[in-house]
N, C-alpha and C. Protein backbone atom coordinates (compact mmCIF):
# COMPACT_ATOMS: atom_id res chain seq x y z
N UNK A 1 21.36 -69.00 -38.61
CA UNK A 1 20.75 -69.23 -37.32
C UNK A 1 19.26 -68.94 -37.40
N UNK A 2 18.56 -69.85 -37.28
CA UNK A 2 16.71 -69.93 -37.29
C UNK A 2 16.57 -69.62 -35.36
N UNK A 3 15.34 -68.96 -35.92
CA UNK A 3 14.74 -68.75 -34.46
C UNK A 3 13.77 -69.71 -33.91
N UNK A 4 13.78 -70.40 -33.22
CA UNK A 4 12.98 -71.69 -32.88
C UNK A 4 11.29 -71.39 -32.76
N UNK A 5 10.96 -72.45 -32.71
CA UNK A 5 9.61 -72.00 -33.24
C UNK A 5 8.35 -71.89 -31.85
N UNK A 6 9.04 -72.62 -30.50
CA UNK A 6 8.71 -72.09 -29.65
C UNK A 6 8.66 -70.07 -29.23
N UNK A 7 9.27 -69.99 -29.84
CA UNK A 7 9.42 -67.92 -29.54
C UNK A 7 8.22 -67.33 -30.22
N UNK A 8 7.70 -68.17 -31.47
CA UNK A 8 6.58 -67.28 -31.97
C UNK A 8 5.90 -67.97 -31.60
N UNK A 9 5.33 -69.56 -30.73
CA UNK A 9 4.04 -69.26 -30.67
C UNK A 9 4.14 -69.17 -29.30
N UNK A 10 4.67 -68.56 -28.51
CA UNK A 10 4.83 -67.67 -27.56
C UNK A 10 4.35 -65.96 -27.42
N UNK A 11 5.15 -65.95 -28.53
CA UNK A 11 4.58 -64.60 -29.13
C UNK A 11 3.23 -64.51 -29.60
N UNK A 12 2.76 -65.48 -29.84
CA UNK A 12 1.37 -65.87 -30.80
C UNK A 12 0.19 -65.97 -29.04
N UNK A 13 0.95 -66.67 -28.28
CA UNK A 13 0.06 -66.43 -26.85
C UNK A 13 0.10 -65.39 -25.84
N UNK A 14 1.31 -64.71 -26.38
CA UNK A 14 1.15 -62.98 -25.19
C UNK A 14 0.00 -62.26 -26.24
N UNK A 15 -0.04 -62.35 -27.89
CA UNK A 15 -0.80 -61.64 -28.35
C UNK A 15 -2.03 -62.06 -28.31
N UNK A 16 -2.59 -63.16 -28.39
CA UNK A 16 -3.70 -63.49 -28.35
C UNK A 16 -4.50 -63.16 -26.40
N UNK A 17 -3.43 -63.31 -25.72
CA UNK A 17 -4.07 -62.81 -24.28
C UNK A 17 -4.05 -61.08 -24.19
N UNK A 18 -3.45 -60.91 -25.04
CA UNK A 18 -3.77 -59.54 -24.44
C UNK A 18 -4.33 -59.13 -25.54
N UNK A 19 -5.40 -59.37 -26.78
CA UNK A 19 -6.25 -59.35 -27.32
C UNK A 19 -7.61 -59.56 -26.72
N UNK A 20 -7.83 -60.95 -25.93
CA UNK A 20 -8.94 -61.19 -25.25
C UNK A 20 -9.02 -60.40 -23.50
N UNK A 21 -7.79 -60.14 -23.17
CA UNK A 21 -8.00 -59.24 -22.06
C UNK A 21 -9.17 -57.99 -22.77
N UNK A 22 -7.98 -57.25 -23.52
CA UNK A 22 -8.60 -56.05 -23.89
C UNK A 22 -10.02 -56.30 -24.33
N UNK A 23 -10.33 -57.31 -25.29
CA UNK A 23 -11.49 -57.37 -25.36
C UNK A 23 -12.60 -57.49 -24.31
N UNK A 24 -12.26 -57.91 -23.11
CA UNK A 24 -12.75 -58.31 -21.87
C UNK A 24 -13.25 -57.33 -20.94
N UNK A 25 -11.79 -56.35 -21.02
CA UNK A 25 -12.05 -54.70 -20.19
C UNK A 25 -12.48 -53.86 -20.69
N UNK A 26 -12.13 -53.39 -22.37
CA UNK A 26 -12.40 -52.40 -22.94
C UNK A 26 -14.01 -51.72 -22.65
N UNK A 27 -14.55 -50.92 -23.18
CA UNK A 27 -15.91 -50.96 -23.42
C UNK A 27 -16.06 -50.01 -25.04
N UNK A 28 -14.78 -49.75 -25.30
CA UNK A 28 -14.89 -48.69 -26.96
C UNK A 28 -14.93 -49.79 -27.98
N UNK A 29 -15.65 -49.49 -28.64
CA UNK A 29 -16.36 -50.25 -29.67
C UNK A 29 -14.89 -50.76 -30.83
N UNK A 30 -14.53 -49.25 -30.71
CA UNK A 30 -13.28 -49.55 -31.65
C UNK A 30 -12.19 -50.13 -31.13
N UNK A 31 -11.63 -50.17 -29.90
CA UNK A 31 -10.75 -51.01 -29.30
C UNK A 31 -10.81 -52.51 -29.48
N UNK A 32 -12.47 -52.45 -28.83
CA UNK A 32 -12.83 -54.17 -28.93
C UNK A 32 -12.44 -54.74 -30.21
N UNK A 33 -12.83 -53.62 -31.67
CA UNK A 33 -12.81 -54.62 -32.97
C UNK A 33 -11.77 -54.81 -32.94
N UNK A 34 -10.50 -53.77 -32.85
CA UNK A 34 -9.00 -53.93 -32.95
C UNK A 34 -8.49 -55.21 -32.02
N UNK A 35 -8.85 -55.54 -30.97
CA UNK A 35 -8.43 -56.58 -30.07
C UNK A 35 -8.85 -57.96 -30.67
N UNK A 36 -10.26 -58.03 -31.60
CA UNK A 36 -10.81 -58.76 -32.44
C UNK A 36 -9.02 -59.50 -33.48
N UNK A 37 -9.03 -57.89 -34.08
CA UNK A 37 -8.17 -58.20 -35.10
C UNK A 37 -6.60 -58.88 -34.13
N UNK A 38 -6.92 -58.51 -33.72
CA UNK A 38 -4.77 -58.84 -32.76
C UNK A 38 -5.28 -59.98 -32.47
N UNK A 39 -6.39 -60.81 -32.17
CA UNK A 39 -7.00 -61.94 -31.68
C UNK A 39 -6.45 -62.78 -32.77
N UNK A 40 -7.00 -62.30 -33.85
CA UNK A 40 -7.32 -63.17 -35.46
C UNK A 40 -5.41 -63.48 -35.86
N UNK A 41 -5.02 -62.27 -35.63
CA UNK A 41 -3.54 -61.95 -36.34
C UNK A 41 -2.07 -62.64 -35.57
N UNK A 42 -2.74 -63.06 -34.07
CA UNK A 42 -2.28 -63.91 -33.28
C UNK A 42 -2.41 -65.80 -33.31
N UNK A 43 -3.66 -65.87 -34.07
CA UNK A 43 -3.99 -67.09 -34.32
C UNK A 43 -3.16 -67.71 -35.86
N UNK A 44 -3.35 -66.47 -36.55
CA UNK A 44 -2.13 -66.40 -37.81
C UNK A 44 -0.66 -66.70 -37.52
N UNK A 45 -0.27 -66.46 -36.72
CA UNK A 45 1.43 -66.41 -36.66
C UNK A 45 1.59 -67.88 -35.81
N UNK A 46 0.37 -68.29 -35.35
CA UNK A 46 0.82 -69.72 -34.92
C UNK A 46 0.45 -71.03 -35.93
N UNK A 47 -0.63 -70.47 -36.68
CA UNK A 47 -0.98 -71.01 -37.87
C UNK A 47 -0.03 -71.09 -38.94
N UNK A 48 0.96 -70.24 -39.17
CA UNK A 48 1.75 -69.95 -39.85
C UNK A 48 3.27 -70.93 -39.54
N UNK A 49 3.51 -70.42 -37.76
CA UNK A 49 4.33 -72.07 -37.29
C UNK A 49 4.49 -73.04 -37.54
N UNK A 50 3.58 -73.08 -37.16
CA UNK A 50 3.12 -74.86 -37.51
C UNK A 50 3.32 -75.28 -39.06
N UNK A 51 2.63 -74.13 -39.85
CA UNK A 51 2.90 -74.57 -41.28
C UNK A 51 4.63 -74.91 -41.87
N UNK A 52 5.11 -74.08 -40.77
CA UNK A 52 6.78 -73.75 -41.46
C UNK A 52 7.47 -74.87 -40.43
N UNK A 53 7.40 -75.43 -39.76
CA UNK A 53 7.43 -76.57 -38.52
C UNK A 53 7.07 -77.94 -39.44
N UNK A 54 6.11 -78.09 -39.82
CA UNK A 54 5.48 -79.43 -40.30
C UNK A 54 5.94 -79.35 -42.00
N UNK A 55 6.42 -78.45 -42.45
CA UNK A 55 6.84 -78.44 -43.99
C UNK A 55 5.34 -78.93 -45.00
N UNK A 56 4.15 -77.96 -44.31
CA UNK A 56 3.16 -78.22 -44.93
C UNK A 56 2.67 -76.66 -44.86
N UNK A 57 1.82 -76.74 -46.53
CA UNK A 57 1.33 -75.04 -46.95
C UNK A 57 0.07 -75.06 -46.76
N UNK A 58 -0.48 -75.96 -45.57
CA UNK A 58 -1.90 -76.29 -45.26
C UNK A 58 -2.13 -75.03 -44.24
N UNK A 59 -0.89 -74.69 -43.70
CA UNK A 59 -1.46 -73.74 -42.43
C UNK A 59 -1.50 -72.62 -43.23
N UNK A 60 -0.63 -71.87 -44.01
CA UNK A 60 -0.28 -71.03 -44.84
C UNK A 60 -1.73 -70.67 -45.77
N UNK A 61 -2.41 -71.88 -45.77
CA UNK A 61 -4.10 -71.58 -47.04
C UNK A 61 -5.13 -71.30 -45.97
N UNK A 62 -5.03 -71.66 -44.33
CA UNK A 62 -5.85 -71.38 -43.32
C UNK A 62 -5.67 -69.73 -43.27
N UNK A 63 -4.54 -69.35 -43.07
CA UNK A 63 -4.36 -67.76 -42.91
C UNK A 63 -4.81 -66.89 -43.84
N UNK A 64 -4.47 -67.66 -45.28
CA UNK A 64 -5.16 -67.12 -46.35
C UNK A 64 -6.63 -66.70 -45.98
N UNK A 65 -7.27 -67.77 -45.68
CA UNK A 65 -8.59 -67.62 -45.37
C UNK A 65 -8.62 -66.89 -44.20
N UNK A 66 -8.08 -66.47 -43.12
CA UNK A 66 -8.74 -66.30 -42.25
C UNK A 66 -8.46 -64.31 -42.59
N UNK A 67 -7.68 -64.35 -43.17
CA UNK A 67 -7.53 -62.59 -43.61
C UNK A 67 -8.51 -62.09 -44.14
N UNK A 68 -9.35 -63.44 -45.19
CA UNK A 68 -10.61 -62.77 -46.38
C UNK A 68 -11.61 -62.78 -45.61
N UNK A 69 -11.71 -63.78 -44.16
CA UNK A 69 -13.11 -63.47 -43.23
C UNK A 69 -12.68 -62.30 -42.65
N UNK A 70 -11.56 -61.81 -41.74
CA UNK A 70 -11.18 -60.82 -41.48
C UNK A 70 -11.45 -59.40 -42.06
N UNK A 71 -11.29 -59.45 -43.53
CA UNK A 71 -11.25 -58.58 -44.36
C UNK A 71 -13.56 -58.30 -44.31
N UNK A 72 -13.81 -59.39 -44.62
CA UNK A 72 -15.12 -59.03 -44.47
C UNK A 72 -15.52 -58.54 -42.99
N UNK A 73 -14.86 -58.81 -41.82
CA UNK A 73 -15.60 -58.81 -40.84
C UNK A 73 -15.37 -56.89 -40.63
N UNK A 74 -13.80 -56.34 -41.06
CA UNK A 74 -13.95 -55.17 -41.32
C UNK A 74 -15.28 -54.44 -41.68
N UNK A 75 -15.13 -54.73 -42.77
CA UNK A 75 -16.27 -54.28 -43.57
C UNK A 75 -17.43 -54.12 -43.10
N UNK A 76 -18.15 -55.04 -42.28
CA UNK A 76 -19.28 -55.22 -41.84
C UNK A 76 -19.34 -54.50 -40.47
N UNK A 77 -18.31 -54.86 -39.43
CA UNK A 77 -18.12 -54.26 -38.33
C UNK A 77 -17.73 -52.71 -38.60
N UNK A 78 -16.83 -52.21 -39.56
CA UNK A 78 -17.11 -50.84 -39.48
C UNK A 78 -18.02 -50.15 -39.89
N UNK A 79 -18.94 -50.77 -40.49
CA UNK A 79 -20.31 -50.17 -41.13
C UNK A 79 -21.13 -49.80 -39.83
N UNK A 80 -21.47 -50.84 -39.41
CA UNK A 80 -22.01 -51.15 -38.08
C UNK A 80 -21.52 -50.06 -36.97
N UNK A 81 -20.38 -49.88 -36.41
CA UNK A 81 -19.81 -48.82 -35.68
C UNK A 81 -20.40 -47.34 -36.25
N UNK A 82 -20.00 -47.27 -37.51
CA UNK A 82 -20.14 -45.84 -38.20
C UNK A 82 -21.82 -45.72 -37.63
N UNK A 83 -22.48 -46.91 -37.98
CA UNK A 83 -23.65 -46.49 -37.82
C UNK A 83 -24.35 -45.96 -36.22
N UNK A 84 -23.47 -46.46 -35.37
CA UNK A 84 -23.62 -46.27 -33.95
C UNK A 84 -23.11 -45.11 -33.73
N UNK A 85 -21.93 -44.23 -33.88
CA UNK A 85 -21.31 -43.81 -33.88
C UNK A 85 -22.09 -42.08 -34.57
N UNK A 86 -22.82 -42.32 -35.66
CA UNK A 86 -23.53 -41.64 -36.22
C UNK A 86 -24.64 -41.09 -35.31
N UNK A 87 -25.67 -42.18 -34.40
CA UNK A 87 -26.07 -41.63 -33.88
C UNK A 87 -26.25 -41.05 -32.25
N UNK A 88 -24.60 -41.49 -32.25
CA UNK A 88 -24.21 -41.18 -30.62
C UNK A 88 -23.05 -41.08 -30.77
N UNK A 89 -22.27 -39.77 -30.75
CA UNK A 89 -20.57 -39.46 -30.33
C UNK A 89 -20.49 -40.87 -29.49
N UNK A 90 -20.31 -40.91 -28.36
CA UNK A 90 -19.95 -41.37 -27.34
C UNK A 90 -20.12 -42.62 -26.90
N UNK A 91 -20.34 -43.43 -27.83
CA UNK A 91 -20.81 -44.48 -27.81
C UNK A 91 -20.08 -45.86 -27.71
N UNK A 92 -20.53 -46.24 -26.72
CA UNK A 92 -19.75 -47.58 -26.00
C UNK A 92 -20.37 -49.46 -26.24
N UNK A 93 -20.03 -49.86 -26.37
CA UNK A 93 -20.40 -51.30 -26.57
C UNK A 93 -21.54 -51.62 -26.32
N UNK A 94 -22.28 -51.30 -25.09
CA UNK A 94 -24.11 -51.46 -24.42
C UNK A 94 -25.05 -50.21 -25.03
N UNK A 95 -24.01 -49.48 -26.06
CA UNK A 95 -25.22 -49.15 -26.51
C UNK A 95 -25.48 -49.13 -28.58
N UNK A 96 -25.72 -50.98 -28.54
CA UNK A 96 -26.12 -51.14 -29.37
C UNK A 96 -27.96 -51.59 -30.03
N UNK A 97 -28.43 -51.40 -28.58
CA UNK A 97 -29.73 -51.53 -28.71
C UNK A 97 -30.07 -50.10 -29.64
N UNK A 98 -29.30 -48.71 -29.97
CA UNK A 98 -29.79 -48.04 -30.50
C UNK A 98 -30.15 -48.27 -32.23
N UNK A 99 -29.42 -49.22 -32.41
CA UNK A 99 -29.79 -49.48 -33.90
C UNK A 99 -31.48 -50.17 -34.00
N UNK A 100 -31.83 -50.64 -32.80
CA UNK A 100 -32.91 -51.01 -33.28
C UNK A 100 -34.19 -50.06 -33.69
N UNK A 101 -35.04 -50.40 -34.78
CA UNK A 101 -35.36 -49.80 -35.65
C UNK A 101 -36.13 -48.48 -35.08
């Protein structure tokens, strides 16, 4: 018994809305990136559908990719935080004008 493929990208649209909610309300820097990622990881599992739906490994090489931008955007975005973060505990999304020089 297969689970139809309407259920995940269902699942793929409660996660992706309540990724861009949160991203919408939040104001913690680190929430937002995480809502980023549930954004990205939501677009994956429908990407992934479709691939297993259409009997093509085209969606399957999109996800590939979209983990290694992911994986960089880590990287870059937590640098970035640390660096905010470094010079303000408390620090919320509007205050990224402090990085400037």
């Amino acid at each position: 018994m297969s689970i139809p493929a309407s259920y995940y990208l269902t699942l793929s649209a409660v996660l992706f809305s309540i990724g861009g909610i949160g991203l919408l309300v939040r104001r913690n820097v680190l929430v937002m990136f995480m809502c980023v990622e549930l954004m990205l990881n939501a677009a994956n599992l429908a990407f992934v559908t479709f691939a297993r739906e259409l009997n093509d490994v085209g969606g399957q090489v999109v996800v590939f990719f979209v983990l290694v931008v992911a994986a960089a955007e880590v990287v870059v975005g937590l640098g970035i935080i640390v660096a905010i973060f470094r010079r303000r505990v408390g620090a919320t999304a509007d205050d990224v004008h402090v990085l400037k020089g």
